[in-house]
PDB file of N, CA and C in Angstrom:
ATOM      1  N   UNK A   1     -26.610-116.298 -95.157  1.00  0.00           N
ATOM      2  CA  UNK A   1     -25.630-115.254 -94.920  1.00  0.00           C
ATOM      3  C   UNK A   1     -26.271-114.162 -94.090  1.00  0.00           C
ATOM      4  N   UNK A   2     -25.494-113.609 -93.524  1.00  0.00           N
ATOM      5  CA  UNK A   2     -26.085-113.065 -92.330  1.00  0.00           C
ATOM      6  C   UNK A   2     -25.163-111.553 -92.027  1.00  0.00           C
ATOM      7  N   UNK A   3     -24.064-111.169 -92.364  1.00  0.00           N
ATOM      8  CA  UNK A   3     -23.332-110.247 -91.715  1.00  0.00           C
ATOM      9  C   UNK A   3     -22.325-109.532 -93.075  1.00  0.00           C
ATOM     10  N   UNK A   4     -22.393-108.606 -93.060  1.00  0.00           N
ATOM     11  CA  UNK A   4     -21.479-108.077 -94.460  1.00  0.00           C
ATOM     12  C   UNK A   4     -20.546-108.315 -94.567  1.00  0.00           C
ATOM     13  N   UNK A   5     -19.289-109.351 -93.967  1.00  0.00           N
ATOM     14  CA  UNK A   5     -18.312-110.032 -94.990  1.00  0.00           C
ATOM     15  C   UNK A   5     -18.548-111.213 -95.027  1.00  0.00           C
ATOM     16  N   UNK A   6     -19.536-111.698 -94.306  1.00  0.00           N
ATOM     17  CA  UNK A   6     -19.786-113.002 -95.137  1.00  0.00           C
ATOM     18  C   UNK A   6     -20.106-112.663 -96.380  1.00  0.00           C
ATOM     19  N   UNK A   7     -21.165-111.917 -96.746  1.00  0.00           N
ATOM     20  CA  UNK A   7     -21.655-111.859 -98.085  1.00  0.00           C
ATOM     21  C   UNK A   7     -20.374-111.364 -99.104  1.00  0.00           C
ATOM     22  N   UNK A   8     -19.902-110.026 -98.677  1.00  0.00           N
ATOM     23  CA  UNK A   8     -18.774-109.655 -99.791  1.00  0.00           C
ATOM     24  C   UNK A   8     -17.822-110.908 -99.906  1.00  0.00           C
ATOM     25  N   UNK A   9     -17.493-112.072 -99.070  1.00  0.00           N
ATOM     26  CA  UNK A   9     -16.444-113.076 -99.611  1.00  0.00           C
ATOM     27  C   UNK A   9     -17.514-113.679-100.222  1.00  0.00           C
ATOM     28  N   UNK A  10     -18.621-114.300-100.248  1.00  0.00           N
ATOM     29  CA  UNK A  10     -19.340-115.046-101.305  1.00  0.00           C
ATOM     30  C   UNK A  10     -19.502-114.203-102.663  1.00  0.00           C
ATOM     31  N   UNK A  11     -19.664-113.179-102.628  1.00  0.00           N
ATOM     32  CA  UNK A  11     -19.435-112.235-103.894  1.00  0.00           C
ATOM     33  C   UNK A  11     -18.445-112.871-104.530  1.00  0.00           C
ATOM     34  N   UNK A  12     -16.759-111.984-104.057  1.00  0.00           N
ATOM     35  CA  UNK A  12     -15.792-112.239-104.332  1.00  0.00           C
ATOM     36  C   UNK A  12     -15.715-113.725-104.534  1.00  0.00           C
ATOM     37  N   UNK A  13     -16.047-114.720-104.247  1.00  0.00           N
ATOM     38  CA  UNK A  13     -15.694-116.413-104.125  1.00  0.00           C
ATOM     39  C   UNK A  13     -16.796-116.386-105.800  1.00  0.00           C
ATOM     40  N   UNK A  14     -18.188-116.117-105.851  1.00  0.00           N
ATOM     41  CA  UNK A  14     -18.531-116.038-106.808  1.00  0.00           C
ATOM     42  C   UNK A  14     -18.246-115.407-107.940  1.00  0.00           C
ATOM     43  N   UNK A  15     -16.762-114.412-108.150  1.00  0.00           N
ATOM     44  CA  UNK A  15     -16.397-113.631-109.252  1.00  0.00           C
ATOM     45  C   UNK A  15     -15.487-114.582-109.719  1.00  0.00           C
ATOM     46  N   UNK A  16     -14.728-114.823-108.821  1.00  0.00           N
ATOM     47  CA  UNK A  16     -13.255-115.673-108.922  1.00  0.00           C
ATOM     48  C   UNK A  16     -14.116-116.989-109.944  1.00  0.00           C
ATOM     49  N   UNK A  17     -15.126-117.462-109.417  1.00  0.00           N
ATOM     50  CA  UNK A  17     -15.647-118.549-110.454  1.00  0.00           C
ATOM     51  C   UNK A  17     -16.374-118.266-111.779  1.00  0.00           C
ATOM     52  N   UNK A  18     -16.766-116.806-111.628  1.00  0.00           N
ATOM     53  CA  UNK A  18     -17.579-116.496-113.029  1.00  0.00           C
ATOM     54  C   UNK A  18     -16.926-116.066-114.105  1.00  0.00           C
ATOM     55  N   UNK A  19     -15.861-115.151-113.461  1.00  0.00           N
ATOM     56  CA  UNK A  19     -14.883-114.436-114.197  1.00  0.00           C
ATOM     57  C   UNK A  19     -13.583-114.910-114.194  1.00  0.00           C
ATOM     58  N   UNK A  20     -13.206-115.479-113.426  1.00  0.00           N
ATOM     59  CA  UNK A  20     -12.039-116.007-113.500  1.00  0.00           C
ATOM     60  C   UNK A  20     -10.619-115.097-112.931  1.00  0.00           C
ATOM     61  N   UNK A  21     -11.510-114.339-112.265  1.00  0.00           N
ATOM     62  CA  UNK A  21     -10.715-112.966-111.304  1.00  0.00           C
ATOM     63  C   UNK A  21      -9.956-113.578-109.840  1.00  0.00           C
ATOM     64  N   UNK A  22      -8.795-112.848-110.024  1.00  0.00           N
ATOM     65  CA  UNK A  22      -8.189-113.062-109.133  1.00  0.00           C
ATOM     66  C   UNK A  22      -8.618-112.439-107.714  1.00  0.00           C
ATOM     67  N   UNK A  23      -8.582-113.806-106.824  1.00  0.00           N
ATOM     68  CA  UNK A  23      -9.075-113.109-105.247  1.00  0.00           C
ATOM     69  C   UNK A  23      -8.840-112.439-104.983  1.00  0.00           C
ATOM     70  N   UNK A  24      -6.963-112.192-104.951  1.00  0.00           N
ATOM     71  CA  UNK A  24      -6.388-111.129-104.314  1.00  0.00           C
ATOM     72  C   UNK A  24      -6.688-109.531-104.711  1.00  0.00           C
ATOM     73  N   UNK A  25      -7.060-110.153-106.025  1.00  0.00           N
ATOM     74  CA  UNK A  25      -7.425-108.705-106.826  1.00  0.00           C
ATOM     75  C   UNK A  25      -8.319-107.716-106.304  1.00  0.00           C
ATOM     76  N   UNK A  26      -9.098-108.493-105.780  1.00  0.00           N
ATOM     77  CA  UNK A  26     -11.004-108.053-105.652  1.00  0.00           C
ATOM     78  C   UNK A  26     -10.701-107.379-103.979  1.00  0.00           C
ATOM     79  N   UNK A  27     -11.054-106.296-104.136  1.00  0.00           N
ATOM     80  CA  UNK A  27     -12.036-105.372-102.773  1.00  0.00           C
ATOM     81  C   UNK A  27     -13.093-105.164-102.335  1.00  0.00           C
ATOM     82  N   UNK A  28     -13.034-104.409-101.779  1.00  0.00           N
ATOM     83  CA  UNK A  28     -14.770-103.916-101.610  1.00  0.00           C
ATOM     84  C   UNK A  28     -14.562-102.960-102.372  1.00  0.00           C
ATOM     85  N   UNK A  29     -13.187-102.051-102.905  1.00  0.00           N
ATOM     86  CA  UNK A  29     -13.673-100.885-103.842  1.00  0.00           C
ATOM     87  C   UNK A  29     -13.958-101.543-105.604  1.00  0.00           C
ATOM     88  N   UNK A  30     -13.222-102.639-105.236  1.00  0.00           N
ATOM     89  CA  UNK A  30     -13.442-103.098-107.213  1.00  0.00           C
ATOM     90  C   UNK A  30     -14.642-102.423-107.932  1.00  0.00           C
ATOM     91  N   UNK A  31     -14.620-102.245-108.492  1.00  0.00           N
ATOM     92  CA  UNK A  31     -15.754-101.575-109.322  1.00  0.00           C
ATOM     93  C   UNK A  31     -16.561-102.814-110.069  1.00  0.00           C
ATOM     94  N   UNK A  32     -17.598-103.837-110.443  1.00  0.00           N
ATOM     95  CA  UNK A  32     -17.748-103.743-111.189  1.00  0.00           C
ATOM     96  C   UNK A  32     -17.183-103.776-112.723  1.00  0.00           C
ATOM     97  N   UNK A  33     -17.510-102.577-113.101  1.00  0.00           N
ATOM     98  CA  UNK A  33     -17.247-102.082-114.335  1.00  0.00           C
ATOM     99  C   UNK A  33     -15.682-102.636-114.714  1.00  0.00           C
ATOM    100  N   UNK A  34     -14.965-102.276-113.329  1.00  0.00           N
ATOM    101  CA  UNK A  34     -13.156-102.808-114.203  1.00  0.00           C
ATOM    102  C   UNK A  34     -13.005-104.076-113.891  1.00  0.00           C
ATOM    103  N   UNK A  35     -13.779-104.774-113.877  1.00  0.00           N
ATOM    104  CA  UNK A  35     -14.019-106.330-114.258  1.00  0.00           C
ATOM    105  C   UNK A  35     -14.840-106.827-115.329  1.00  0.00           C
ATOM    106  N   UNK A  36     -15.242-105.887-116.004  1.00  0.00           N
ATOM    107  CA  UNK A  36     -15.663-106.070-117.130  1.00  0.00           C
ATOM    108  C   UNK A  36     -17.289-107.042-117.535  1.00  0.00           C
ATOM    109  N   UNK A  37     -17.680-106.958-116.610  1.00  0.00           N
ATOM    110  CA  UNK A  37     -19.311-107.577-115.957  1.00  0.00           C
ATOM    111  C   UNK A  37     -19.826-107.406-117.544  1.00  0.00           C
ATOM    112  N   UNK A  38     -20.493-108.511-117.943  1.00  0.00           N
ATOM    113  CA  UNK A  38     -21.790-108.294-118.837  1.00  0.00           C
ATOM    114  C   UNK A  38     -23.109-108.641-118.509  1.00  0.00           C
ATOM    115  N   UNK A  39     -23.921-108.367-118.978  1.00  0.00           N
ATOM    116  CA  UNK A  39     -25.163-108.595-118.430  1.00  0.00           C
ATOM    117  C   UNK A  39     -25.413-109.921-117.947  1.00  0.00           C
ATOM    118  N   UNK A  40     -24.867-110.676-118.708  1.00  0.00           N
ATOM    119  CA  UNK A  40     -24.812-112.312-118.369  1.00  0.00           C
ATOM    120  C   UNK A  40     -24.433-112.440-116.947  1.00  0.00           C
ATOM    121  N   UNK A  41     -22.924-112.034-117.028  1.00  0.00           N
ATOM    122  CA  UNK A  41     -22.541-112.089-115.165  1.00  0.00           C
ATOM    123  C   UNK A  41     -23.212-111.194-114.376  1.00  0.00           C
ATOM    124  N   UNK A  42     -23.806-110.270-114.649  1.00  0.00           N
ATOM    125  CA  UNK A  42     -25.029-109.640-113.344  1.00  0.00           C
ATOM    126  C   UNK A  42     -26.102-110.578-113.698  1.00  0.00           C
ATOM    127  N   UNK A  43     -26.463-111.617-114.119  1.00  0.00           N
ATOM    128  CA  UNK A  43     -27.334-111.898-113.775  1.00  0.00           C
ATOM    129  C   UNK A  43     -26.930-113.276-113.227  1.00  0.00           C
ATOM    130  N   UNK A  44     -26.590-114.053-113.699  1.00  0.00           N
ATOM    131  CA  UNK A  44     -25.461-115.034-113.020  1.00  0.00           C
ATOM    132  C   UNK A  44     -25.424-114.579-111.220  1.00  0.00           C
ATOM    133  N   UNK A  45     -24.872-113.684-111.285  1.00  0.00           N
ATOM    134  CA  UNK A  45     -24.625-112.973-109.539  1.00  0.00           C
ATOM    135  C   UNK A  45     -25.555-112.803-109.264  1.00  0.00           C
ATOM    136  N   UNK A  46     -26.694-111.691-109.766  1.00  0.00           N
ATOM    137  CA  UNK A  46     -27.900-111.865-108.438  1.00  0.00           C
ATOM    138  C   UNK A  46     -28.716-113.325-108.474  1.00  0.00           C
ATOM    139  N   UNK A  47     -28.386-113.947-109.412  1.00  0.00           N
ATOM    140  CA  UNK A  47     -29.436-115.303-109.006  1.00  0.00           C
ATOM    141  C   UNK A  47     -28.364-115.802-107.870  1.00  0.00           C
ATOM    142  N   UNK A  48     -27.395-116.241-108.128  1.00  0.00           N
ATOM    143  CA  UNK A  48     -26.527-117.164-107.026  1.00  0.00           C
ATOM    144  C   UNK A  48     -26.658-116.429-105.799  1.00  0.00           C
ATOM    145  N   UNK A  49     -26.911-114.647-105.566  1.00  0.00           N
ATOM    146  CA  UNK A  49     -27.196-114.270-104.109  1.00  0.00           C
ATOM    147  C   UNK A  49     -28.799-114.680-104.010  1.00  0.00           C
ATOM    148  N   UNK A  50     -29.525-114.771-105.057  1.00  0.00           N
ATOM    149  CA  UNK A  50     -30.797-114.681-104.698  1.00  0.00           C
ATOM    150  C   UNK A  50     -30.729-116.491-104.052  1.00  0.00           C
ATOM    151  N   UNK A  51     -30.466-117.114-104.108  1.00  0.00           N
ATOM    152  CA  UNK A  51     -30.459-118.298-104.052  1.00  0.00           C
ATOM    153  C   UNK A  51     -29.375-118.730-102.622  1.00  0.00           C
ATOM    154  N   UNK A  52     -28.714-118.012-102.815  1.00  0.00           N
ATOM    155  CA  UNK A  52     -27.733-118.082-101.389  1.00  0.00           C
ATOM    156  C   UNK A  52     -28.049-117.283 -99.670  1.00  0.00           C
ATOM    157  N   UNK A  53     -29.436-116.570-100.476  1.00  0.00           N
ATOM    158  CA  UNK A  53     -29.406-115.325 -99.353  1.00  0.00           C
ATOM    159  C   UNK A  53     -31.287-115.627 -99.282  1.00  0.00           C
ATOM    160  N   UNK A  54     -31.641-116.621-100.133  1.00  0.00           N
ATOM    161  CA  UNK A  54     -33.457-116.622-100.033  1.00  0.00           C
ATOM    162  C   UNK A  54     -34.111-115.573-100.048  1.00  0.00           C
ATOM    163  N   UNK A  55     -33.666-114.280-100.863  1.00  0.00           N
ATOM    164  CA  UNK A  55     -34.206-113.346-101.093  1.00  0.00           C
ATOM    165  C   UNK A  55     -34.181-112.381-102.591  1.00  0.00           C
ATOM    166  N   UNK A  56     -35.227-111.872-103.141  1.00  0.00           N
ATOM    167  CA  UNK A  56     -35.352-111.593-104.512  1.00  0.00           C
ATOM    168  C   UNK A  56     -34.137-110.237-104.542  1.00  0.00           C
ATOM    169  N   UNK A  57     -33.488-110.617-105.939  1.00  0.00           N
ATOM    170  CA  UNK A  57     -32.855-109.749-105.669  1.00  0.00           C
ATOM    171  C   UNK A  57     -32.942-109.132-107.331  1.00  0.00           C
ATOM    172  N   UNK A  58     -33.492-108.179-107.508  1.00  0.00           N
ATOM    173  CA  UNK A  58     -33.953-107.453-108.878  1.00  0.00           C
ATOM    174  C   UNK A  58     -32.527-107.064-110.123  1.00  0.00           C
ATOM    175  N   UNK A  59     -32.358-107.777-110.910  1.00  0.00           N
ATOM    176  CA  UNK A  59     -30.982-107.027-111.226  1.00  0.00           C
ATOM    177  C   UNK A  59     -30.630-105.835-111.884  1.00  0.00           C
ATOM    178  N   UNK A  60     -31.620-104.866-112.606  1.00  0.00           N
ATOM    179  CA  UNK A  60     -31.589-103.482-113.091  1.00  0.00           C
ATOM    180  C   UNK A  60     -30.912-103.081-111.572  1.00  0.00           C
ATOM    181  N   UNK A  61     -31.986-103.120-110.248  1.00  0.00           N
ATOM    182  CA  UNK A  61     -31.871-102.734-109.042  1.00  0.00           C
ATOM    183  C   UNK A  61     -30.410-102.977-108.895  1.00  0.00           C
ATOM    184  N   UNK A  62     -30.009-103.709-108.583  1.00  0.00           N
ATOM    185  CA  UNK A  62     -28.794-104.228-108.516  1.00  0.00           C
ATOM    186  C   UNK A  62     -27.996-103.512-108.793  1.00  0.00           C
ATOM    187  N   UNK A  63     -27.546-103.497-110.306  1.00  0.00           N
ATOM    188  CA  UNK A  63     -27.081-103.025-111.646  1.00  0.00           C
ATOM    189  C   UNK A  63     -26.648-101.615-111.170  1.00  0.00           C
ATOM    190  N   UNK A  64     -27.778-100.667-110.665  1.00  0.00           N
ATOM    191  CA  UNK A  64     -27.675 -99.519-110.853  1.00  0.00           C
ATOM    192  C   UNK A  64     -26.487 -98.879-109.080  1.00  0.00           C
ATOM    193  N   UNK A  65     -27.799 -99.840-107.871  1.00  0.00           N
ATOM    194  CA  UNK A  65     -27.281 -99.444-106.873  1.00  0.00           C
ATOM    195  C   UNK A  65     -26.081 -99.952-106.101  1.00  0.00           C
ATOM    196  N   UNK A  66     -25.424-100.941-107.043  1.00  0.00           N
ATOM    197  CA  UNK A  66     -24.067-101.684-106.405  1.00  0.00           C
ATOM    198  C   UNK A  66     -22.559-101.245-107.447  1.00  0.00           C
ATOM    199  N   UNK A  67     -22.767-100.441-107.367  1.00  0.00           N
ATOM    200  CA  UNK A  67     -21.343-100.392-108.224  1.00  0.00           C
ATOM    201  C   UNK A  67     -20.051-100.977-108.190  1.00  0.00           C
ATOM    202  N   UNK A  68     -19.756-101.224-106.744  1.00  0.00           N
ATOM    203  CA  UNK A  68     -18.800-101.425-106.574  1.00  0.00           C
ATOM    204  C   UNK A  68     -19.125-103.169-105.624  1.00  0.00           C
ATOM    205  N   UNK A  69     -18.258-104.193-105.613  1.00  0.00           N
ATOM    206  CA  UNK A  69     -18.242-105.071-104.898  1.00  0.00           C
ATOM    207  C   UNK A  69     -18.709-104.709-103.189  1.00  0.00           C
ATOM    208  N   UNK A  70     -17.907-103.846-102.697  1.00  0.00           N
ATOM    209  CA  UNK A  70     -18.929-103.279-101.032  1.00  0.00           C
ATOM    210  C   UNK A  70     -20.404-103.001-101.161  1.00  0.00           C
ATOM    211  N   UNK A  71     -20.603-102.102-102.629  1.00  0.00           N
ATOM    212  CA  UNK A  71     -22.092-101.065-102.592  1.00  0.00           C
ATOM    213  C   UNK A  71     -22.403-102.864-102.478  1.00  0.00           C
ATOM    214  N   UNK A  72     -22.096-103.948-103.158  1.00  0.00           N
ATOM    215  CA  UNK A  72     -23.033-104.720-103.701  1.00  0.00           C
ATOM    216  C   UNK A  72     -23.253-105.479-102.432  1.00  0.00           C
ATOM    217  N   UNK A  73     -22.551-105.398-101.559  1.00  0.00           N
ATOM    218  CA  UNK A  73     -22.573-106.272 -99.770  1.00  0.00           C
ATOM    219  C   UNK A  73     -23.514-105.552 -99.010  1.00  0.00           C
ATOM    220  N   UNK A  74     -23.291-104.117 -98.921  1.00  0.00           N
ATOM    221  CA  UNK A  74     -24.361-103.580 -98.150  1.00  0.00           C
ATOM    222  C   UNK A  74     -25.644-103.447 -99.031  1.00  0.00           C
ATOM    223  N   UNK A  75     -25.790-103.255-100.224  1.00  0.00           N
ATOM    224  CA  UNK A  75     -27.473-103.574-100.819  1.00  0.00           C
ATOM    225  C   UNK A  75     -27.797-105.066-100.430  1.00  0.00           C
ATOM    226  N   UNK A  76     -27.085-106.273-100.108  1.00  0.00           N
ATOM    227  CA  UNK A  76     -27.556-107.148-100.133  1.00  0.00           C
ATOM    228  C   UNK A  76     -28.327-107.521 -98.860  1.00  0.00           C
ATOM    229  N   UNK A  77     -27.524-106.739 -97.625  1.00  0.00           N
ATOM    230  CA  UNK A  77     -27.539-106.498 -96.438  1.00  0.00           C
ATOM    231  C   UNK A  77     -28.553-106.109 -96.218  1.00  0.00           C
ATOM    232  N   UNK A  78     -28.885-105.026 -97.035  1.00  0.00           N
ATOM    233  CA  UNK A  78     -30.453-103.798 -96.878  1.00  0.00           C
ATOM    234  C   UNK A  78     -31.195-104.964 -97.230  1.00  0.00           C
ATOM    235  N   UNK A  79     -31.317-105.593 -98.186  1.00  0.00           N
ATOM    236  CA  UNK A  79     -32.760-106.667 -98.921  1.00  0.00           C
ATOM    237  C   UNK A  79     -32.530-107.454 -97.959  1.00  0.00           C
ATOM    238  N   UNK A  80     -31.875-107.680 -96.926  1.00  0.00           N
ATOM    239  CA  UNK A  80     -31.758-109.176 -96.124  1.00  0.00           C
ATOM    240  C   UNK A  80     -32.678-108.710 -94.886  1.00  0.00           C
ATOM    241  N   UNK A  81     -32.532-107.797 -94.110  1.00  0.00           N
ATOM    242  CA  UNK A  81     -32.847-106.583 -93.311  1.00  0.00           C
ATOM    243  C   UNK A  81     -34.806-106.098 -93.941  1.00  0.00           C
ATOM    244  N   UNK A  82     -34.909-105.873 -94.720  1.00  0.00           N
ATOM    245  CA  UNK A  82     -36.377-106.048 -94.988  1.00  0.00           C
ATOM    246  C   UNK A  82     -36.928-107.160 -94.580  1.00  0.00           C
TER     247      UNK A  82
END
């Protein structure tokens, strides 16, 4: 992945399968939080980016600096970019 909506639709493509969230639902503003994330699914998500994107992706780090489905495209962007 290479460009920030590729990554935010693999996000989103990866919620729709973890959570069972509707596509249409999901933005770049979704929060997170009003999807009801447990630690399980943040970690679930950064392995499948860490694994999709060949790059470590810390999940406290994560956790703290992606709040929202976008924050979580452009942090992924920044670690890709290092």
């Amino acid at each position: 992945m290479e460009d920030r909506s590729e990554i935010l639709t693999y996000i989103k493509n990866y919620l729709v399968k973890i959570l069972g969230a509707s596509a249409d639902s999901l933005t770049e503003d979704t929060a997170f939080s009003a999807l009801n994330m447990k630690s399980v699914n943040y970690s679930q998500l950064t392995t499948a980016l860490e694994d999709a994107c060949d790059v470590e992706v810390p999940y406290m780090e994560f956790k703290r600096q992606a709040p929202t489905l976008g924050a979580a495209a452009d942090y992924m962007l920044a670690r890709l970019e290092e």
